[in-house]
Protein backbone atom coordinates (compact mmCIF):
# COMPACT_ATOMS: atom_id res chain seq x y z
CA UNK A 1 2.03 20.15 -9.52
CA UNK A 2 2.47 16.69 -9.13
CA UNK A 3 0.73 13.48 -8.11
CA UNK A 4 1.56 13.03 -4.20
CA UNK A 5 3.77 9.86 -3.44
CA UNK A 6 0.71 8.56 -0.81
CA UNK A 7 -0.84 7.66 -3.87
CA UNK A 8 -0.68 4.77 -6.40
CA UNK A 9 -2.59 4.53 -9.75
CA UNK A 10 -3.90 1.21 -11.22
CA UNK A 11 -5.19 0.46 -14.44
CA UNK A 12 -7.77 -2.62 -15.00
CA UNK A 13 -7.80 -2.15 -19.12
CA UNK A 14 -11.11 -0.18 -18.62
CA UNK A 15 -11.24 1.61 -15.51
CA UNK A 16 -8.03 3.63 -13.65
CA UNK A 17 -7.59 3.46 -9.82
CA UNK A 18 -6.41 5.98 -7.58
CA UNK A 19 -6.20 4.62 -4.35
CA UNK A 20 -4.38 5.97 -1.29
CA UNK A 21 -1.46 4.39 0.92
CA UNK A 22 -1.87 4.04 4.39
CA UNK A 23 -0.32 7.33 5.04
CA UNK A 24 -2.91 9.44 3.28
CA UNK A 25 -5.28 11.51 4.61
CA UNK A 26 -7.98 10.21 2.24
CA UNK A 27 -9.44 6.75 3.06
CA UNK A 28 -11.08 5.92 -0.25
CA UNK A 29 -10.84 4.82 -3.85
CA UNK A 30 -11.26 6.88 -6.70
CA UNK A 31 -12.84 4.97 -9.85
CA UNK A 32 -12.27 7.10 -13.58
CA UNK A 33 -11.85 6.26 -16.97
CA UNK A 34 -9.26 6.80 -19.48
CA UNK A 35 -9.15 10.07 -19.32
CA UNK A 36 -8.56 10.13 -15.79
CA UNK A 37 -5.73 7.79 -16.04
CA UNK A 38 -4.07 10.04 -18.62
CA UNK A 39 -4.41 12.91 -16.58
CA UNK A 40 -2.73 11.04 -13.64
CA UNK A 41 -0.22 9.10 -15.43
CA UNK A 42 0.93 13.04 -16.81
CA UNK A 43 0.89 14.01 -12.84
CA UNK A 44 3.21 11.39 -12.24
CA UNK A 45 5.96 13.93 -13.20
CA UNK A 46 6.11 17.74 -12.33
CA UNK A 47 3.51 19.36 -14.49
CA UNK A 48 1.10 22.40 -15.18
CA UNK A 49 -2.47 22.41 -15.80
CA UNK A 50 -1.69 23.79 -19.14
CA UNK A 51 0.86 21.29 -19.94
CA UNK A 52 -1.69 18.45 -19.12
CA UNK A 53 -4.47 20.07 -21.50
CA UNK A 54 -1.89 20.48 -24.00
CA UNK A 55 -1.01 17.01 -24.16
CA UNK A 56 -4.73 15.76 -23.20
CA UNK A 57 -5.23 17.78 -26.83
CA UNK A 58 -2.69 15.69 -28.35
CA UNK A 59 -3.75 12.46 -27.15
CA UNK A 60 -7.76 12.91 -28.17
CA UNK A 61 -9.92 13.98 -30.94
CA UNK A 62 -12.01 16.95 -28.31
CA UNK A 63 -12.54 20.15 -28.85
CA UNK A 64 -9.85 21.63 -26.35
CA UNK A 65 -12.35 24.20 -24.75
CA UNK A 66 -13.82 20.50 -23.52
CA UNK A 67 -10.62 18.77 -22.67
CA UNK A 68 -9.83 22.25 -20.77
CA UNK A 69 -12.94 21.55 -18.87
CA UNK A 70 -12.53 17.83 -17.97
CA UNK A 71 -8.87 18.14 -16.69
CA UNK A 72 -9.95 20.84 -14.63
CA UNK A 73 -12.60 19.28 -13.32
CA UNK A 74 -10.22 16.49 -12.42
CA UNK A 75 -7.65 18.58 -10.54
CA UNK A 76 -10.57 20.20 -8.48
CA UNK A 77 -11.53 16.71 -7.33
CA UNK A 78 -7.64 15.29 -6.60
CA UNK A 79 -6.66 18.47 -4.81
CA UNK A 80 -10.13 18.06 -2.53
CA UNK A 81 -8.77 14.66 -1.54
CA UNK A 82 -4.93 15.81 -1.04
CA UNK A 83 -3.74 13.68 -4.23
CA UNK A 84 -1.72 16.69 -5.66
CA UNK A 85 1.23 18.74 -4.60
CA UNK A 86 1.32 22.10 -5.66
């Protein structure tokens, strides 16, 4: 899976941006944190949801039963919108 090109990713130092070109089907903004921006700058290249946990596990001190949870929680939420290719 991989993030889709109709989207670009911002980072403000404390919140991460998702927001959608004009050729996406979703007209919004999506507001996260830092976890959300690591999980989206990892989509940025093809990836798996195991991959992303993996490295997720690496990057944080989290039990990874949690991190499991929260990336794919994540993924629900950008595939709803049409932010990933599968």
């Amino acid at each position: 899976m991989k993030l889709k090109k109709e989207f670009i990713t911002h980072e403000t130092g404390t919140e991460t941006l998702l927001v959608p070109t004009g050729s996406a089907a979703f007209a919004g903004l999506v507001k996260g944190n830092k976890t959300l921006g690591a999980i989206l700058s990892l989509l940025k290249d093809e990836t798996t949801e195991a991959e992303i946990v993996s490295a997720m596990k690496a990057r944080f001190d989290a039990p990874e039963a949690i991190i499991a949870r929260d990336v794919s929680r994540a993924l629900t939420e950008l595939r709803r919108i049409g932010a990933i290719e599968e």
